[in-house]
C-alpha atoms as a PDB file:
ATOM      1  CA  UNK A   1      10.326 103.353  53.095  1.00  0.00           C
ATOM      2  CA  UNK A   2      11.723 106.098  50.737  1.00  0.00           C
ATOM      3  CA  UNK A   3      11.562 104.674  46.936  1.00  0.00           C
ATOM      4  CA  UNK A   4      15.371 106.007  45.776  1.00  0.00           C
ATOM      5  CA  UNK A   5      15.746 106.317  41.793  1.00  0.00           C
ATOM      6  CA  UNK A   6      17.337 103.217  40.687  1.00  0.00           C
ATOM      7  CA  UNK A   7      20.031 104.216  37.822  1.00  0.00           C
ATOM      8  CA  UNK A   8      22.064 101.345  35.759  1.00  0.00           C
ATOM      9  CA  UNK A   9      25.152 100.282  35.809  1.00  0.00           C
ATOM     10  CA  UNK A  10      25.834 102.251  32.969  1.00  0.00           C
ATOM     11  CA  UNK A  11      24.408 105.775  34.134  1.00  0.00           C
ATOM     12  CA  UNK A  12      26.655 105.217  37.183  1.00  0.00           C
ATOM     13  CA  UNK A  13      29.593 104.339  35.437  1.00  0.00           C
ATOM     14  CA  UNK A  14      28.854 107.596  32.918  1.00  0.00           C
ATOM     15  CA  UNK A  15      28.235 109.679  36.279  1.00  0.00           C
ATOM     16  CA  UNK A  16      31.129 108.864  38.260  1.00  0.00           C
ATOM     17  CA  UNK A  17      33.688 109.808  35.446  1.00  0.00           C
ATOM     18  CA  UNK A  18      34.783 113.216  35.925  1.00  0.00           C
ATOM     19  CA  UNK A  19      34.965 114.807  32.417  1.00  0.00           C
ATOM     20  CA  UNK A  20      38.987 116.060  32.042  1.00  0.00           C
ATOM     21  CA  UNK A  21      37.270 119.096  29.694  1.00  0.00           C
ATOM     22  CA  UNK A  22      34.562 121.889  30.330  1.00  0.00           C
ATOM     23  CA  UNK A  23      33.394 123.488  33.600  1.00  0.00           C
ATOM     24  CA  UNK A  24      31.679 121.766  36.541  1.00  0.00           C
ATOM     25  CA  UNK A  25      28.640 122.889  38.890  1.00  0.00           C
ATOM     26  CA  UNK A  26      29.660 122.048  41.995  1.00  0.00           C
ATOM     27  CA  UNK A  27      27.849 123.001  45.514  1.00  0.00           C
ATOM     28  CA  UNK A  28      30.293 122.915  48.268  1.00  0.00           C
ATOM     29  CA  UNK A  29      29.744 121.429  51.973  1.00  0.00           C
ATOM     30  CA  UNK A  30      32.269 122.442  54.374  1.00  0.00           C
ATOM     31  CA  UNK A  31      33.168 122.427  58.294  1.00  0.00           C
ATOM     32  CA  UNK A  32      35.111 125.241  57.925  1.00  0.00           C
ATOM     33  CA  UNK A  33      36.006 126.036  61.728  1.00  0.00           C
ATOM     34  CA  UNK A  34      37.061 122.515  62.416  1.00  0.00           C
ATOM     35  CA  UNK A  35      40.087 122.466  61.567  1.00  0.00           C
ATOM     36  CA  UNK A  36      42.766 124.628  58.942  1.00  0.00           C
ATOM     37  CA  UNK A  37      42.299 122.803  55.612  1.00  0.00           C
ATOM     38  CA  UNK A  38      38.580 123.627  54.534  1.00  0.00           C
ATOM     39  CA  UNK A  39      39.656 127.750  54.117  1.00  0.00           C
ATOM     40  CA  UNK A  40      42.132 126.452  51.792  1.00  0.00           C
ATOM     41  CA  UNK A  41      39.255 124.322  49.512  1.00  0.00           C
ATOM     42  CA  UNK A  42      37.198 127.161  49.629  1.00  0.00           C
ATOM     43  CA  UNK A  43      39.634 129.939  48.414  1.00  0.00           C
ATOM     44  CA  UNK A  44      40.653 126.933  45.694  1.00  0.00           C
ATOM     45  CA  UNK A  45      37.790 126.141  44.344  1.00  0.00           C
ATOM     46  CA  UNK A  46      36.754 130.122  44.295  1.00  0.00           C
ATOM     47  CA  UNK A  47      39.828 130.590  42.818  1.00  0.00           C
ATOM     48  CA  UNK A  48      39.479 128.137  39.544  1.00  0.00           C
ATOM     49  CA  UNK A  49      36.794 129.410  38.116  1.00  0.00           C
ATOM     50  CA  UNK A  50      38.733 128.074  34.753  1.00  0.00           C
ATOM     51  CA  UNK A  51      37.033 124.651  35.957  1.00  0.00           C
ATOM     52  CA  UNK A  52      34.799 125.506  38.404  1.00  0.00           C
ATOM     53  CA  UNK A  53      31.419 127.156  38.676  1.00  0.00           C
ATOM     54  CA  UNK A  54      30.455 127.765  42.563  1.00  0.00           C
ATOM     55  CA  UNK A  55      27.252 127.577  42.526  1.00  0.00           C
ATOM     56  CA  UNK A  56      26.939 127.969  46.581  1.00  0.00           C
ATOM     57  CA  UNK A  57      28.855 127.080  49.932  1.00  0.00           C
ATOM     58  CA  UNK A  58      26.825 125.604  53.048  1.00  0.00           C
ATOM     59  CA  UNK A  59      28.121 125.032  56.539  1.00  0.00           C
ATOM     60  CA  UNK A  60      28.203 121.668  58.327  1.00  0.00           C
ATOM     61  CA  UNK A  61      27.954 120.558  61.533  1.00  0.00           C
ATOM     62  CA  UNK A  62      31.163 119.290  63.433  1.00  0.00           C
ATOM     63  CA  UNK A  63      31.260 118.383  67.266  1.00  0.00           C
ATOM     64  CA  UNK A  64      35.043 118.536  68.668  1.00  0.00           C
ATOM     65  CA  UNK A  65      37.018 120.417  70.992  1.00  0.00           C
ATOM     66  CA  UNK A  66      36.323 123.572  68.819  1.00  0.00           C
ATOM     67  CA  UNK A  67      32.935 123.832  69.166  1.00  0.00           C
ATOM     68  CA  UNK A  68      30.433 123.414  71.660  1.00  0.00           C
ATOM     69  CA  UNK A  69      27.997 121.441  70.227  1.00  0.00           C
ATOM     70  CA  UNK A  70      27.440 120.380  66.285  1.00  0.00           C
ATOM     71  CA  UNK A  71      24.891 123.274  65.901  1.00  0.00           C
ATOM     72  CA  UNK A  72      27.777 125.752  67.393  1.00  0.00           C
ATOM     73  CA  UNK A  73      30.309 124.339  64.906  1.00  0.00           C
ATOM     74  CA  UNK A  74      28.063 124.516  62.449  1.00  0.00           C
ATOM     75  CA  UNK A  75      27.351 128.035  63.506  1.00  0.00           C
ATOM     76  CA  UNK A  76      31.420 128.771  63.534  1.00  0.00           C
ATOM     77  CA  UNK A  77      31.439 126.923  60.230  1.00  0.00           C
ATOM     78  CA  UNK A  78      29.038 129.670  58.738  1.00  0.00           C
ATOM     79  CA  UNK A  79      30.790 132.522  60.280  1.00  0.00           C
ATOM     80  CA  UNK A  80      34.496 131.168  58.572  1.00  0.00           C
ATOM     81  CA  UNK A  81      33.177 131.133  55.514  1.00  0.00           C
ATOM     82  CA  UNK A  82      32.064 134.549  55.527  1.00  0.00           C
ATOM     83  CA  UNK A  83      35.373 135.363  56.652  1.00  0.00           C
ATOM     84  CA  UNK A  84      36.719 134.127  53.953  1.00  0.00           C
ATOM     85  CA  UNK A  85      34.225 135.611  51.647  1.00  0.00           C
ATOM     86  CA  UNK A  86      35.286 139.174  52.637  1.00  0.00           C
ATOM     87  CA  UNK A  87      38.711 138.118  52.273  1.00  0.00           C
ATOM     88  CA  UNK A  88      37.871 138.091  48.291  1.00  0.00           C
ATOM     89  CA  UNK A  89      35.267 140.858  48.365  1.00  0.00           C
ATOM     90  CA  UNK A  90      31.738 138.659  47.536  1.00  0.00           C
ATOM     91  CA  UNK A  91      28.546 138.888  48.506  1.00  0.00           C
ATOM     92  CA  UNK A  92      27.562 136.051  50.721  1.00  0.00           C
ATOM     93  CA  UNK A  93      23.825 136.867  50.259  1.00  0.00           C
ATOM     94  CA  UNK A  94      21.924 133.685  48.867  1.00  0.00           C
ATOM     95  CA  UNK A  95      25.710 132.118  48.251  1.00  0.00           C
ATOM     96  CA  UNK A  96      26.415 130.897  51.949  1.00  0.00           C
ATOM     97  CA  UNK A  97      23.688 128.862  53.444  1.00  0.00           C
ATOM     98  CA  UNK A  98      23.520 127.499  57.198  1.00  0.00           C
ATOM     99  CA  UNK A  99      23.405 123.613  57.374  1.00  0.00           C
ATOM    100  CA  UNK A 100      21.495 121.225  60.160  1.00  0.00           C
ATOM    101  CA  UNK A 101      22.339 121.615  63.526  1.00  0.00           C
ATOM    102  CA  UNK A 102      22.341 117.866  64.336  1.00  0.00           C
ATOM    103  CA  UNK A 103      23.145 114.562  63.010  1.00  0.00           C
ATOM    104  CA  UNK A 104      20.609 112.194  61.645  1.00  0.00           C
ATOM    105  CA  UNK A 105      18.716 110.658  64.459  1.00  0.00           C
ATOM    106  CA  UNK A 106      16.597 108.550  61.470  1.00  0.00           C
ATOM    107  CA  UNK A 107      18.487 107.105  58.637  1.00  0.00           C
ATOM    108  CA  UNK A 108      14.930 108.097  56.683  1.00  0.00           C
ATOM    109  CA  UNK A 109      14.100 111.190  58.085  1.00  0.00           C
ATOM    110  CA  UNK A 110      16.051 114.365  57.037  1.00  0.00           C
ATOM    111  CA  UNK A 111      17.200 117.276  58.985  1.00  0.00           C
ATOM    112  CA  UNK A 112      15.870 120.593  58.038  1.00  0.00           C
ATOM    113  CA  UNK A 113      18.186 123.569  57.212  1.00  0.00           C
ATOM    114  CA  UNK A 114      18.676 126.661  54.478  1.00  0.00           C
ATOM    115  CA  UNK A 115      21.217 124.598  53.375  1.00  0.00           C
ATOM    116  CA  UNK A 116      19.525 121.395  52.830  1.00  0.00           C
ATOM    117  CA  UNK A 117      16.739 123.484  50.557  1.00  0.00           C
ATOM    118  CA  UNK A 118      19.655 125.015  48.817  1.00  0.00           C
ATOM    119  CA  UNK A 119      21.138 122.213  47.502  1.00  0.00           C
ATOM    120  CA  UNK A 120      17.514 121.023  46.192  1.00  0.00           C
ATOM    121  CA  UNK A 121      17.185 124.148  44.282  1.00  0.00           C
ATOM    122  CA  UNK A 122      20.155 124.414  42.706  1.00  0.00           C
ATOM    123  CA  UNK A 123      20.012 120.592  41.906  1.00  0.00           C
ATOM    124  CA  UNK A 124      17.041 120.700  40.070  1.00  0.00           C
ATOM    125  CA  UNK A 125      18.435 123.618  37.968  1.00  0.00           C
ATOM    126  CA  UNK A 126      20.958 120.720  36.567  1.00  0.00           C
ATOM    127  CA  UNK A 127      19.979 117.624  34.551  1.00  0.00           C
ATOM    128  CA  UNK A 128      21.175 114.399  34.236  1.00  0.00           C
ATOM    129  CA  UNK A 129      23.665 115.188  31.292  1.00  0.00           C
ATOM    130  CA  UNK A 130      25.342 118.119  33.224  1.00  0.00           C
ATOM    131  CA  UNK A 131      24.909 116.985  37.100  1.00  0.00           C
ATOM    132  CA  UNK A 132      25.364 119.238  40.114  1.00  0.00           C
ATOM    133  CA  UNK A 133      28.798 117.669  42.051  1.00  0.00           C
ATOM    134  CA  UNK A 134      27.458 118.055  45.349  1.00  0.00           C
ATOM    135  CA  UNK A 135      30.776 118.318  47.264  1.00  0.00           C
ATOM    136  CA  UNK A 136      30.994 117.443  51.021  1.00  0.00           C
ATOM    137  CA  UNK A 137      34.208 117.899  52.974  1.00  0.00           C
ATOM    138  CA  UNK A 138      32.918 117.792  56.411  1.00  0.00           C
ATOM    139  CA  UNK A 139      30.029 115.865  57.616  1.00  0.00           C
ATOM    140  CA  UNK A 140      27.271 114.582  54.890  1.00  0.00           C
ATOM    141  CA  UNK A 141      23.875 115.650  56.951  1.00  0.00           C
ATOM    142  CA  UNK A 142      23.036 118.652  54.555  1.00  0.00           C
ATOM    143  CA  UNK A 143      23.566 116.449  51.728  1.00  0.00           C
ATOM    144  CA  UNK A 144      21.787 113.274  52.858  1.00  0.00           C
ATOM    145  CA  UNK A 145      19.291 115.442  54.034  1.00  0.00           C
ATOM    146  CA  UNK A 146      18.670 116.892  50.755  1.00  0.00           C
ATOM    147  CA  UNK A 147      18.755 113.673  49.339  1.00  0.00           C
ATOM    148  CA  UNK A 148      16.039 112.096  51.822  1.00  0.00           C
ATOM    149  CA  UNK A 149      13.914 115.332  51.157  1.00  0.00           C
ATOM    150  CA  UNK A 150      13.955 114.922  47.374  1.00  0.00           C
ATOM    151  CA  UNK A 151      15.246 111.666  46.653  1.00  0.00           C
ATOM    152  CA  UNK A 152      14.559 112.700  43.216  1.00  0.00           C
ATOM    153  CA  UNK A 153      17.824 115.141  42.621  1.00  0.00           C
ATOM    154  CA  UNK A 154      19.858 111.598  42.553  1.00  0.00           C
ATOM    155  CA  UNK A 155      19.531 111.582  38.686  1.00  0.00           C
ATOM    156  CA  UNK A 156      20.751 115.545  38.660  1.00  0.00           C
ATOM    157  CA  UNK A 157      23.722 115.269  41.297  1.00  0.00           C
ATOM    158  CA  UNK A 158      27.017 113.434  41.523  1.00  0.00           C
ATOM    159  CA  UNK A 159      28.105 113.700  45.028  1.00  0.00           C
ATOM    160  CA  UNK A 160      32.046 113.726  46.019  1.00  0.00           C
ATOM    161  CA  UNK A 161      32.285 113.154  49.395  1.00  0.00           C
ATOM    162  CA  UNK A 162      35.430 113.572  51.219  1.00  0.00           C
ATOM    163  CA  UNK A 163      34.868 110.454  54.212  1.00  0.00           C
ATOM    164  CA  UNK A 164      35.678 107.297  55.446  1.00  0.00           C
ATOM    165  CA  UNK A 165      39.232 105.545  55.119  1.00  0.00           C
ATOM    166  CA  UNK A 166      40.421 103.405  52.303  1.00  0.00           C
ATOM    167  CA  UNK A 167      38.823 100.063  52.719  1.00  0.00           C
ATOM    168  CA  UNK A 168      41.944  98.166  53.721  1.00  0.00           C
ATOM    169  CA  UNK A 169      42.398 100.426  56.186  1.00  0.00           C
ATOM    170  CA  UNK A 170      42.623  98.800  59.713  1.00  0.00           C
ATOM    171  CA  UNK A 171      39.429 100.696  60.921  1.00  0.00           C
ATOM    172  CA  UNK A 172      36.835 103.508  59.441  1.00  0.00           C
ATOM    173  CA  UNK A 173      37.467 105.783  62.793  1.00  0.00           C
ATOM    174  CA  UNK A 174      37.517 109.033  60.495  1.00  0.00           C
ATOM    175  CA  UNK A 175      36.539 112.222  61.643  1.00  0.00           C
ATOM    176  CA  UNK A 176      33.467 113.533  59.078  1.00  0.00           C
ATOM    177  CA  UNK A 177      31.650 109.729  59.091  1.00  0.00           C
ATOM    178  CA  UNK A 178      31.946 109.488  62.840  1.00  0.00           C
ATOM    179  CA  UNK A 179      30.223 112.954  63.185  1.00  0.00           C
ATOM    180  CA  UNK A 180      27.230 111.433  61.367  1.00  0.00           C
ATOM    181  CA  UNK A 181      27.480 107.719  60.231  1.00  0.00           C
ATOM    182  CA  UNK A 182      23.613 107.378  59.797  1.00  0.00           C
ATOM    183  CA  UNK A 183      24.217 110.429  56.966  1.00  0.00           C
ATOM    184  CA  UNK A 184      27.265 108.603  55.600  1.00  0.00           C
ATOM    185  CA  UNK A 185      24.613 105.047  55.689  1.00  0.00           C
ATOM    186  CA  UNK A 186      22.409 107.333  53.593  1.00  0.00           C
ATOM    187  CA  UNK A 187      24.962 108.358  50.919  1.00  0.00           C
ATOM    188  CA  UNK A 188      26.428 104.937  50.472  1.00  0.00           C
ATOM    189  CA  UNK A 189      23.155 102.904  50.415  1.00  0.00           C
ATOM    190  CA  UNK A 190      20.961 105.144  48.043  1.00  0.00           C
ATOM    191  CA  UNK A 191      22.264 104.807  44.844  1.00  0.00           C
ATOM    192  CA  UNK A 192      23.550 108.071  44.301  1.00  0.00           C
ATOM    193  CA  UNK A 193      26.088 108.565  42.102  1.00  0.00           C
ATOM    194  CA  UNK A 194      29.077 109.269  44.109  1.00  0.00           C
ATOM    195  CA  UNK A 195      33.070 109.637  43.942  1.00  0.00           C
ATOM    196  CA  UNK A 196      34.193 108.896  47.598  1.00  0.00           C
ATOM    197  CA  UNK A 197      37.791 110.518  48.572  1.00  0.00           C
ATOM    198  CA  UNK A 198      38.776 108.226  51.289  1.00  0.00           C
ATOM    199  CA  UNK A 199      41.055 110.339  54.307  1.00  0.00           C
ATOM    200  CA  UNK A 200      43.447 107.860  55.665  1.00  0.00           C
ATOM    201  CA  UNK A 201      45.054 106.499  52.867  1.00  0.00           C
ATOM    202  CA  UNK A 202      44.423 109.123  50.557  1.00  0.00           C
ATOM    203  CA  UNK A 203      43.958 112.715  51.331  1.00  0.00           C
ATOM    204  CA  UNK A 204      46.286 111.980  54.735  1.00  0.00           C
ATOM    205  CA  UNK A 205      49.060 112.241  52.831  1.00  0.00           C
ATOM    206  CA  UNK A 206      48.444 116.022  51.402  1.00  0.00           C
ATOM    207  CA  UNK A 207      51.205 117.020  54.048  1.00  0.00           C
ATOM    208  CA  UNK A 208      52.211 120.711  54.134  1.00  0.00           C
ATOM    209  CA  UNK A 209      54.536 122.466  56.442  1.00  0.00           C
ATOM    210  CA  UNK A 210      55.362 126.004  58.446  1.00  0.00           C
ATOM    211  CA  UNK A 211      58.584 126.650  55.990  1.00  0.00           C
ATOM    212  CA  UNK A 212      56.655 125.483  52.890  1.00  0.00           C
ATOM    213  CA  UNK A 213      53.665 127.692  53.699  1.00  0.00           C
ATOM    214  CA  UNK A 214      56.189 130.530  54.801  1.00  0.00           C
ATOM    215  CA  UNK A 215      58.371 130.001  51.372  1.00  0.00           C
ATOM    216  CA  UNK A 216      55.367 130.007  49.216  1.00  0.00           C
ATOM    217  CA  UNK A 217      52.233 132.004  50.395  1.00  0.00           C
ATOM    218  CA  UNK A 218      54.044 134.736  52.998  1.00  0.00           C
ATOM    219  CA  UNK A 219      53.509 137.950  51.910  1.00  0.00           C
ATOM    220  CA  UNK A 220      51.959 137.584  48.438  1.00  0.00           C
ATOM    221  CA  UNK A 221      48.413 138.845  49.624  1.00  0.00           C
ATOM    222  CA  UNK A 222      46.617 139.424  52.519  1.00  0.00           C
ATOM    223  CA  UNK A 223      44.515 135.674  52.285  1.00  0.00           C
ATOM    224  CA  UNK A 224      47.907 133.804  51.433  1.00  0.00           C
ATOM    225  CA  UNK A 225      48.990 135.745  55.032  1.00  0.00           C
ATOM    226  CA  UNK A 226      46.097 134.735  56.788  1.00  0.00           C
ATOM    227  CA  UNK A 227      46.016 130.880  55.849  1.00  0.00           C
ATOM    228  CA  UNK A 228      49.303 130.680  56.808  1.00  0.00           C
ATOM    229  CA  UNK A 229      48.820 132.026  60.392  1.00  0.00           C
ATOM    230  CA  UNK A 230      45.819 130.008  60.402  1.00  0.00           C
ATOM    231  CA  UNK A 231      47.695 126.834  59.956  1.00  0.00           C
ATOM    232  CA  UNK A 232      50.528 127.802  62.686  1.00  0.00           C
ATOM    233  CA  UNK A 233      48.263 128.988  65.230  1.00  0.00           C
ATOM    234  CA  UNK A 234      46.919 125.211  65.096  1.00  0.00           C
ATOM    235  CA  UNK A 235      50.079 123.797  66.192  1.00  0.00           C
ATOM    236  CA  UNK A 236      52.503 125.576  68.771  1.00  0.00           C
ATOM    237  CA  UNK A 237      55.743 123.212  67.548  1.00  0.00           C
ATOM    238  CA  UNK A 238      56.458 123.503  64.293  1.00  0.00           C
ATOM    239  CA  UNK A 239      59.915 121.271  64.474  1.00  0.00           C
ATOM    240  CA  UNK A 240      59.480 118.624  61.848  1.00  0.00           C
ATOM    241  CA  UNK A 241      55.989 118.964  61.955  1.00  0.00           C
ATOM    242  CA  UNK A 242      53.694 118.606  59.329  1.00  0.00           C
ATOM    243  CA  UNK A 243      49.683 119.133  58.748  1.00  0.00           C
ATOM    244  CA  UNK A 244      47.725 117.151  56.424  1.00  0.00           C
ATOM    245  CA  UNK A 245      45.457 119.927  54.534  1.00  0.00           C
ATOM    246  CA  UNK A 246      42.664 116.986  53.472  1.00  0.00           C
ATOM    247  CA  UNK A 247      40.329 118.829  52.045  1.00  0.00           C
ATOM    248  CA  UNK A 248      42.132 120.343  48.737  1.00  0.00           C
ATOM    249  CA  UNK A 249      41.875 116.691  47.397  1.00  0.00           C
ATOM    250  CA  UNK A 250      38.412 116.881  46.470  1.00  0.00           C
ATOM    251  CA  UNK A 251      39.235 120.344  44.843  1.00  0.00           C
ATOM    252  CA  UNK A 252      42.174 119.466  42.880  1.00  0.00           C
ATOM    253  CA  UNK A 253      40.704 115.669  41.818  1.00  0.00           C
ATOM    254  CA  UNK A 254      37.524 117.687  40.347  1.00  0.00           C
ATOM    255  CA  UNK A 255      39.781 120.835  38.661  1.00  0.00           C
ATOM    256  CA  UNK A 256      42.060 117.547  37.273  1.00  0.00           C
ATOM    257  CA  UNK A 257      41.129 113.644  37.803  1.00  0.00           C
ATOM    258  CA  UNK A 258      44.254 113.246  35.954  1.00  0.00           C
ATOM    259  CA  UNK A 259      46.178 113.879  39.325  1.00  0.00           C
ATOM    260  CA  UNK A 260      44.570 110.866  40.444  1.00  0.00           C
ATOM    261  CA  UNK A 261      43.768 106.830  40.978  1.00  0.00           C
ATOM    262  CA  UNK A 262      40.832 105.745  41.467  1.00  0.00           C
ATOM    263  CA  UNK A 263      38.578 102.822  40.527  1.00  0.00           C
ATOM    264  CA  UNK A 264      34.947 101.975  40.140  1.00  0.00           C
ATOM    265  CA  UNK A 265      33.758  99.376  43.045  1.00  0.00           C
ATOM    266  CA  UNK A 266      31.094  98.195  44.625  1.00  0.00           C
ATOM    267  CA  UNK A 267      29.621 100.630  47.343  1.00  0.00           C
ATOM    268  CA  UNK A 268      30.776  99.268  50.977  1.00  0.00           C
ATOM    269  CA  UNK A 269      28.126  98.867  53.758  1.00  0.00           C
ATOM    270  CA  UNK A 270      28.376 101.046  57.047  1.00  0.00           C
ATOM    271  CA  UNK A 271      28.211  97.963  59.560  1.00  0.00           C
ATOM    272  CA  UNK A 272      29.124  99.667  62.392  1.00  0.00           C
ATOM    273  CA  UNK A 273      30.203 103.229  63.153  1.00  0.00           C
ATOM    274  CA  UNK A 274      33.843 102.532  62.613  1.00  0.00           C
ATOM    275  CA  UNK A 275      33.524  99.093  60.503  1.00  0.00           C
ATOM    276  CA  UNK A 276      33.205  98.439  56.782  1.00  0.00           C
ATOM    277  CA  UNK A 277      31.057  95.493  55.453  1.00  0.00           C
ATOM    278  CA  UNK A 278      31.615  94.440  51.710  1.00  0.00           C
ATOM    279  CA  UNK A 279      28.416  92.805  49.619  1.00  0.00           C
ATOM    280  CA  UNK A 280      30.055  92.113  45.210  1.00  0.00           C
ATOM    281  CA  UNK A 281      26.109  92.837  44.497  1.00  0.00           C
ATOM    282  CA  UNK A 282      26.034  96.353  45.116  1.00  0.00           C
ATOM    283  CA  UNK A 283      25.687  99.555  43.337  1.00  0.00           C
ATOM    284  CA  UNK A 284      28.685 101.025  42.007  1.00  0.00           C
ATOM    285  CA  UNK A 285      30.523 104.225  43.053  1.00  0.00           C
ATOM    286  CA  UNK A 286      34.209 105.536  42.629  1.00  0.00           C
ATOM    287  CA  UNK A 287      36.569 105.831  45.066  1.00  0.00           C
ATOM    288  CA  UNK A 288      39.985 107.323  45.182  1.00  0.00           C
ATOM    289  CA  UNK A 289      43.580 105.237  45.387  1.00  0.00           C
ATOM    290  CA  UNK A 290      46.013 108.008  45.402  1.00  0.00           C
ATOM    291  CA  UNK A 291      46.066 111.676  44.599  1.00  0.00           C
ATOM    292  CA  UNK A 292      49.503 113.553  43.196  1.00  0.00           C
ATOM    293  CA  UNK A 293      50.609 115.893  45.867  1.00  0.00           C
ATOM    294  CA  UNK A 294      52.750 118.292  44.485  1.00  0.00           C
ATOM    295  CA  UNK A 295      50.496 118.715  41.413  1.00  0.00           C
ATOM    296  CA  UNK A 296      47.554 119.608  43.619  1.00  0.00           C
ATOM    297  CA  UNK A 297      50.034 121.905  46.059  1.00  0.00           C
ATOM    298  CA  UNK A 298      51.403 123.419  42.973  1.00  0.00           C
ATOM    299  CA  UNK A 299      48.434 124.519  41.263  1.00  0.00           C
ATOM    300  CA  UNK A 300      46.897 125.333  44.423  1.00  0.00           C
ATOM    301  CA  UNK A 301      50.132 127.316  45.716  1.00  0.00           C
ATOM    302  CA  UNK A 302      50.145 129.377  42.311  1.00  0.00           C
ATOM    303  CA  UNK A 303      46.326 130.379  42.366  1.00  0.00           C
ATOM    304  CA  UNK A 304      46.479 131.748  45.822  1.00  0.00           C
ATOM    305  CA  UNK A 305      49.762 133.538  44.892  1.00  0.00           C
ATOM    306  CA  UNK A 306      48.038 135.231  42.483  1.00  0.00           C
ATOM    307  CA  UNK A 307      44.857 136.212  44.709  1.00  0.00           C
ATOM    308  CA  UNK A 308      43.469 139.700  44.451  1.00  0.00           C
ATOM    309  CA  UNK A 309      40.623 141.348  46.094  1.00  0.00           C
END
């Protein structure tokens, strides 16, 4: 049985407060060919380097109708990102990792990948005073992973994990814990410090829209033209239709936690695949209540406007 650090009360509570000054290491997890939101986190977080310090970008694994198989999303993943990464003229060399190509078939044995390693190294490079925010917007394997393979980066990491609904939610059927709920077990039983960003609930309601992508982004710069095709190609009516773009929440709540609610609680218990458990005993994390909308879409909005290779 792996022997996780055990941290206080108090170290948790100190870990999962996002600081509203200074610049954050963060390593960002993404299934960025699943679906149209991730290519906008990316370019965000890229983009705010006012806040941010990217210290790397891994794919994830995703298993839908726009992939194959999780290693072939995964694989699609990794090729979007270095789309994306031309788009801004970087170097993906030893910045862009691929992830696992499966799920967790051991809730104790990790899956091996560049990505996984990566997130070890650069982990260990922080401390326990200036933690790594390990940020996962797609499925956790590369980061529980990393975590079973050095269970010792938990003091140097606070993970932010975009997964799972809001716990009065009528069920936990969400899209990045179904694609690998013995990864999410991992994460939530641990100990790590972690911020979770529930979807429905939360992020769900980061609603955007063909006209307000068309009236803000259109024609400003070759990415701002390309996200918004992006997000019409994924729909072919756009009458009063609107797409949630989920994954900017983790983005904007670490560039401001001001823009949101949250509230330390104890960490809930993966019962089943689509079924919370509660226990008052456990460790604490932080999850998300609500996140301001336009304050996100604003900054966001303005940063891309002003995107040049």
């Amino acid at each position: 049985m792996i022997a996780f650090p055990k941290l206080t009360e108090q170290e948790l509570l100190d870990r999962i407060r996002i600081p509203s000054e200074g610049k954050l290491n963060i390593f960002l997890d993404t299934d960025t060919y699943n679906e149209i939101d991730d290519q906008f986190a990316i370019l965000y977080a890229m983009l705010s380097p006012e806040r941010l310090c990217l210290k790397g970008i891994s794919a994830a694994l995703f298993f839908n109708d726009r992939s194959a198989s999780p290693a072939d999303g995964m694989e699609k993943s990794y090729r979007e990102i270095l789309k994306i990464m031309d788009f801004l003229g970087k170097d993906p060399e030893g910045f862009v990792f691929r992830g696992c190509t499966e799920p967790l078939a051991d809730e104790e044995v990790p899956r091996e990948s560049l990505a996984c390693d990566a997130i070890i190294a650069e982990a260990m490079k922080a401390s326990e005073t200036d933690p790594l925010y390990v940020v996962g917007i797609g499925a956790c394997t590369n980061i529980a992973s990393a975590i079973l393979k050095a269970p010792e980066i938990i003091r140097r990491i606070t993970v932010v994990w975009l997964g799972g609904n809001i716990f009065d939610w009528p069920d936990n059927k969400e899209f990045n814990l179904s694609q690998d709920s013995l990864a999410g077990k991992v994460l939530f039983d641990c100990g790590v410090p972690m911020i979770q960003i529930p979807a429905f609930g939360v992020t769900g309601f980061l609603l955007t829209s063909v006209p307000e992508l068309e009236a803000c982004l259109s024609g400003a710069n070759p990415v701002c033209d390309y996200l918004v095709e992006n997000v019409k190609s994924y729909s072919q009516d756009h009458f009063a239709w609107s797409k949630p773009i989920w994954d900017v929440g983790a983005i904007g709540y670490l560039i401001n936690p001001d823009w949101a609610e949250s509230k330390a609680c104890p960490a809930p218990i993966i019962a089943q695949k689509d079924r919370y458990a509660f226990d008052p005993r456990r460790h604490l994390i932080r999850s998300l209540i609500t996140i301001d909308r336009d304050k996100v879409f604003k900054d966001m909005f303005q940063k891309l406007r002003d995107c040049r290779k």
